[in-house]
N, C-alpha and C. Protein backbone atom coordinates (compact mmCIF):
# COMPACT_ATOMS: atom_id res chain seq x y z
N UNK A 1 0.83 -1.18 0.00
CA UNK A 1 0.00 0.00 0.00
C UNK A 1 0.88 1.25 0.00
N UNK A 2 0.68 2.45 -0.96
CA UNK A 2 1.12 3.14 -1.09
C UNK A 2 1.17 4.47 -0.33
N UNK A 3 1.84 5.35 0.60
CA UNK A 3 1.75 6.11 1.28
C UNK A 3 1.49 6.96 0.79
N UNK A 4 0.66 7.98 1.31
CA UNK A 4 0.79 9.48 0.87
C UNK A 4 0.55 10.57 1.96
N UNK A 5 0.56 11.64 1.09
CA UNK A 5 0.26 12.96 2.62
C UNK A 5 -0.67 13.29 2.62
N UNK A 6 -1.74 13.17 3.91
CA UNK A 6 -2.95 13.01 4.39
C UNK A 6 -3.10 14.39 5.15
N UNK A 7 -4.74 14.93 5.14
CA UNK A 7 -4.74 16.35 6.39
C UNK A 7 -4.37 15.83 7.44
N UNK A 8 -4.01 14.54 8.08
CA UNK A 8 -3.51 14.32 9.28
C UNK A 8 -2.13 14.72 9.75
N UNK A 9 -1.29 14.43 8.60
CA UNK A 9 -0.17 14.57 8.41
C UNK A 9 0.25 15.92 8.16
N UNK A 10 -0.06 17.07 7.55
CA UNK A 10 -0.14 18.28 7.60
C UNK A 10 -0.60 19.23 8.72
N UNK A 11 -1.26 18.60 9.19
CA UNK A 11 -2.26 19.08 10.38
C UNK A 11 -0.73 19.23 11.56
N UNK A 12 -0.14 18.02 11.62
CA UNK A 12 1.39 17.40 12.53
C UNK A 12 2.23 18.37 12.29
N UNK A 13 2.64 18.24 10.70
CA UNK A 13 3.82 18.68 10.41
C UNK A 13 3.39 20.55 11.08
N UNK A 14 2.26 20.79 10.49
CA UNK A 14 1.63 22.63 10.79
C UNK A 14 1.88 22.98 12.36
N UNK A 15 1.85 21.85 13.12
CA UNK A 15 1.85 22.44 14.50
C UNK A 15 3.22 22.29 14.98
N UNK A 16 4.25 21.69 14.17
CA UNK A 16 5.40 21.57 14.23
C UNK A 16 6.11 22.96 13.80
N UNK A 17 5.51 23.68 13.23
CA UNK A 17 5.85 25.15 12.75
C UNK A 17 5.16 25.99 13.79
N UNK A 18 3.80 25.83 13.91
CA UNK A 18 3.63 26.45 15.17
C UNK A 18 4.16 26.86 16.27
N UNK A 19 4.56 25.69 17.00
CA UNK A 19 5.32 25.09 17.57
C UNK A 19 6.85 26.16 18.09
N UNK A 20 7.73 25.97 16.73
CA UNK A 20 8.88 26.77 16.57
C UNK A 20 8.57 28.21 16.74
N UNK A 21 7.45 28.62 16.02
CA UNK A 21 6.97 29.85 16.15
C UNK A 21 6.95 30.44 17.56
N UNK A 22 6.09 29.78 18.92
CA UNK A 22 6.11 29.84 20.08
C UNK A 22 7.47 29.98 20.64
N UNK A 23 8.05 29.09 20.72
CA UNK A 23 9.14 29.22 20.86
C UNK A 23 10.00 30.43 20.12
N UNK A 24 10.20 30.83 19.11
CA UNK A 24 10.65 32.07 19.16
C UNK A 24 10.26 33.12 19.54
N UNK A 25 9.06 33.19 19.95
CA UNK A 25 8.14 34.31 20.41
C UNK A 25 8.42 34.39 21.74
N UNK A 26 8.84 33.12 22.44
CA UNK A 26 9.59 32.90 24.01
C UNK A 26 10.44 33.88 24.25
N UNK A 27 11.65 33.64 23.12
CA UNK A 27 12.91 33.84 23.54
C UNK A 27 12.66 35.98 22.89
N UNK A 28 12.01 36.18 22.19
CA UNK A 28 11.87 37.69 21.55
C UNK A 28 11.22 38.44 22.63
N UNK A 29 10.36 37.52 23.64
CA UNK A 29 9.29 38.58 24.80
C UNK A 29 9.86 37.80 25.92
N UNK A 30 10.78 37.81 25.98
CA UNK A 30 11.09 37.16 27.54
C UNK A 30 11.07 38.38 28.64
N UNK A 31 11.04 39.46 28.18
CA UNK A 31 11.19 40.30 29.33
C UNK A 31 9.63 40.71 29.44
N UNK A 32 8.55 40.69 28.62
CA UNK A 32 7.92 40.85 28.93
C UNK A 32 6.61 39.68 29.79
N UNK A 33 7.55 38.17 30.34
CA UNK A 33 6.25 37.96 30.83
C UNK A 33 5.10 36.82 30.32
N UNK A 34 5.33 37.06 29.07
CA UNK A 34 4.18 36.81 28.44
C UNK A 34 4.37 34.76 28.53
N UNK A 35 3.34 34.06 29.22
CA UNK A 35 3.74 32.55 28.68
C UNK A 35 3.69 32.13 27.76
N UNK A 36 4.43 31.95 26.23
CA UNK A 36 3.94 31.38 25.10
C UNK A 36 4.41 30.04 24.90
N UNK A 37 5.12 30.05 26.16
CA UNK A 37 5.42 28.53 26.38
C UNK A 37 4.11 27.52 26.77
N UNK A 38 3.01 27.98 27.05
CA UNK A 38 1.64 26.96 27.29
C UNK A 38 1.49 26.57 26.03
N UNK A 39 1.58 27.55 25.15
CA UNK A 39 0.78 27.58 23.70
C UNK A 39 1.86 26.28 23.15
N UNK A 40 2.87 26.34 23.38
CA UNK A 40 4.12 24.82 22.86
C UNK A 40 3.33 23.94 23.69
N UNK A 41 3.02 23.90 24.75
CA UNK A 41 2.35 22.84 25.34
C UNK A 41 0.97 22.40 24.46
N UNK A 42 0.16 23.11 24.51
CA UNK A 42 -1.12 22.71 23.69
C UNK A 42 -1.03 22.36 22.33
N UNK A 43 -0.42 22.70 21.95
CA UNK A 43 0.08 22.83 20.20
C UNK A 43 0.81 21.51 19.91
N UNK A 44 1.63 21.50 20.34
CA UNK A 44 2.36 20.26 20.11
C UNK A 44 1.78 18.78 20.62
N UNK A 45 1.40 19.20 21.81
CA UNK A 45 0.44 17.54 22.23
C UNK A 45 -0.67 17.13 21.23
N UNK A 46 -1.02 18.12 20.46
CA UNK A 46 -2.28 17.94 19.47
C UNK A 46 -1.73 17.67 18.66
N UNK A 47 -0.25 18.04 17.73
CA UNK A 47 0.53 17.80 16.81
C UNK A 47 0.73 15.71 16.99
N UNK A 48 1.26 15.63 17.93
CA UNK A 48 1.33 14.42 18.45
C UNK A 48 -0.18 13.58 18.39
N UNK A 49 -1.16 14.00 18.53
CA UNK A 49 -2.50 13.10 18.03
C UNK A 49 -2.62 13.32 16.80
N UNK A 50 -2.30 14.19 16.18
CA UNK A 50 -2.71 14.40 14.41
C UNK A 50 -1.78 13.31 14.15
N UNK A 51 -0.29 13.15 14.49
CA UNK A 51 0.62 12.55 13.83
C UNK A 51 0.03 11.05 14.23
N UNK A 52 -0.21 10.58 15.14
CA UNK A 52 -0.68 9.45 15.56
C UNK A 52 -1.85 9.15 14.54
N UNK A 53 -3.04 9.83 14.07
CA UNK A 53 -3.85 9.50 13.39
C UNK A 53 -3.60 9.70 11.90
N UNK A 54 -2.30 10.28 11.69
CA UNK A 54 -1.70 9.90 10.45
C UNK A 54 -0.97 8.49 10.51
N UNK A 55 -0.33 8.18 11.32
CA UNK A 55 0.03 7.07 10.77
C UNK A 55 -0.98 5.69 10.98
N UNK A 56 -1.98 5.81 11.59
CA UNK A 56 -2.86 4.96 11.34
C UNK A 56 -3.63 4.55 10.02
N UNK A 57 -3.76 6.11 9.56
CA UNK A 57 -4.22 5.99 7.80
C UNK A 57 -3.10 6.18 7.36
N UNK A 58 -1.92 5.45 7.70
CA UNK A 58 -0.83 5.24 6.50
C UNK A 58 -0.68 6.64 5.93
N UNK A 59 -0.35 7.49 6.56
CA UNK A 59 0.34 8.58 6.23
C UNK A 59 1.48 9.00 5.87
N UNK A 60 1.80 9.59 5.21
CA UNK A 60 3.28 10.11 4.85
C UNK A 60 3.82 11.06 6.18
N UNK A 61 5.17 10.71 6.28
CA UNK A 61 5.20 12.10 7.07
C UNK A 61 5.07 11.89 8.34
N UNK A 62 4.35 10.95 8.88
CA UNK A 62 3.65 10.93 10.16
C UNK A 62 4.81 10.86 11.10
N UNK A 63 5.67 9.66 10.97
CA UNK A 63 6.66 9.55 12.03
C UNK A 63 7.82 11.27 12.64
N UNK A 64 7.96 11.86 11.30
CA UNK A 64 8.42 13.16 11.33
C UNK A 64 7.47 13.95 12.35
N UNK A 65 6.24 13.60 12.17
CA UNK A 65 5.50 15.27 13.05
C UNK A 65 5.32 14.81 14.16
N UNK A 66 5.52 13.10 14.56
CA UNK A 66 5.26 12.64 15.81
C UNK A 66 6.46 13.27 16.43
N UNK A 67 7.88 12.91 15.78
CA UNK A 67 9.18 13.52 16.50
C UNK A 67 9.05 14.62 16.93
N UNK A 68 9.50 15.24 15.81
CA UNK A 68 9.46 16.74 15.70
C UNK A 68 8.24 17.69 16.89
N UNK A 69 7.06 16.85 17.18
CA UNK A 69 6.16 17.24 17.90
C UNK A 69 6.87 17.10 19.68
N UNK A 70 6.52 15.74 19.44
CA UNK A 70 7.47 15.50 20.74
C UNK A 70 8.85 16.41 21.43
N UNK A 71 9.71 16.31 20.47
CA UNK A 71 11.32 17.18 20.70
C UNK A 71 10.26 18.84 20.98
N UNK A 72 9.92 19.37 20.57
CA UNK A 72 9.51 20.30 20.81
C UNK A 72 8.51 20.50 22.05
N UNK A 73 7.61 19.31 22.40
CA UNK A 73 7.20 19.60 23.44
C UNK A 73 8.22 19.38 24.76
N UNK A 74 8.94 18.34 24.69
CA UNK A 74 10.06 18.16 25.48
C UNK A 74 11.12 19.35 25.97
N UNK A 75 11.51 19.84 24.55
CA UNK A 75 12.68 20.96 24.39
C UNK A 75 12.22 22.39 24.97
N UNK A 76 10.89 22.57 25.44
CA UNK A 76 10.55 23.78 25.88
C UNK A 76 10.68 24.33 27.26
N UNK A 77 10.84 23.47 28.12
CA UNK A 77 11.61 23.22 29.28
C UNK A 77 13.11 23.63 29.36
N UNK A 78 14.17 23.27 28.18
CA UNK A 78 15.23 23.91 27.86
C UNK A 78 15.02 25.16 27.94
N UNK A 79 14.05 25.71 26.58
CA UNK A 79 14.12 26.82 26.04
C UNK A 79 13.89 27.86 27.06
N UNK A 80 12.99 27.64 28.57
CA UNK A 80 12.62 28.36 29.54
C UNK A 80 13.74 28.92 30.55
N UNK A 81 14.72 27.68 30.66
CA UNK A 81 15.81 27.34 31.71
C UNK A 81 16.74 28.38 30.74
N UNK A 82 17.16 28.50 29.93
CA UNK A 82 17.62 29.52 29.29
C UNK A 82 17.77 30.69 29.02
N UNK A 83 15.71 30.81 28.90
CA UNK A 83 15.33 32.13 29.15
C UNK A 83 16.29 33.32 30.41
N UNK A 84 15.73 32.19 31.66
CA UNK A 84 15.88 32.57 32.89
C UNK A 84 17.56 33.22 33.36
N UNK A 85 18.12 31.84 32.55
CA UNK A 85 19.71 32.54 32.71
C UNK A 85 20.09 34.12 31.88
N UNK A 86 19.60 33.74 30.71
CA UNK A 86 20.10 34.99 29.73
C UNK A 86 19.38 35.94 30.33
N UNK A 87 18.04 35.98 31.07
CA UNK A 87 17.33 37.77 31.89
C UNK A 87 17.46 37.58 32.92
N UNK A 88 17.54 36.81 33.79
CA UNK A 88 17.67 36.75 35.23
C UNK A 88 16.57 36.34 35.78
N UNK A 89 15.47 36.08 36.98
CA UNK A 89 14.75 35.81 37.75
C UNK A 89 13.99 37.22 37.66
């Protein structure tokens, strides 16, 4: 059976850009406060069910937006601990 790229799979890969997006929006307003680190939280765990229901319909792609979803929900915890050093408390 032949794979292809499914809205499931786009849906993954899209929140995987999202995703990055948040995260730069972290590190650009860190002085102001703002959490856009929840929004990596919500975004990406949903990225992670799209990717999951891509690869159930044999999706293209899928294993990529599962990663990529994951590392990013994982990696935002970095990105915070970072924050904190480069502005201070």
């Amino acid at each position: 059976m032949k794979s292809k790229i499914n809205h499931w799979s786009i849906l993954s890969l899209s929140m995987i850009f999202i995703g990055i997006l948040l995260w730069g929006l972290q590190f650009y307003f860190s002085s102001a406060n703002l959490p856009f680190w929840l929004g990596t939280l919500v975004f990406n765990s949903a990225g992670i069910v799209f990717g999951a229901y891509a690869q159930r319909t044999n999706g293209r792609y899928s294993s990529l937006g599962i990663v990529g979803n994951t590392l990013l929900l994982v990696s935002i915890f970095v990105v915070i601990f970072i924050t904190y050093i480069v502005s201070g408390p």
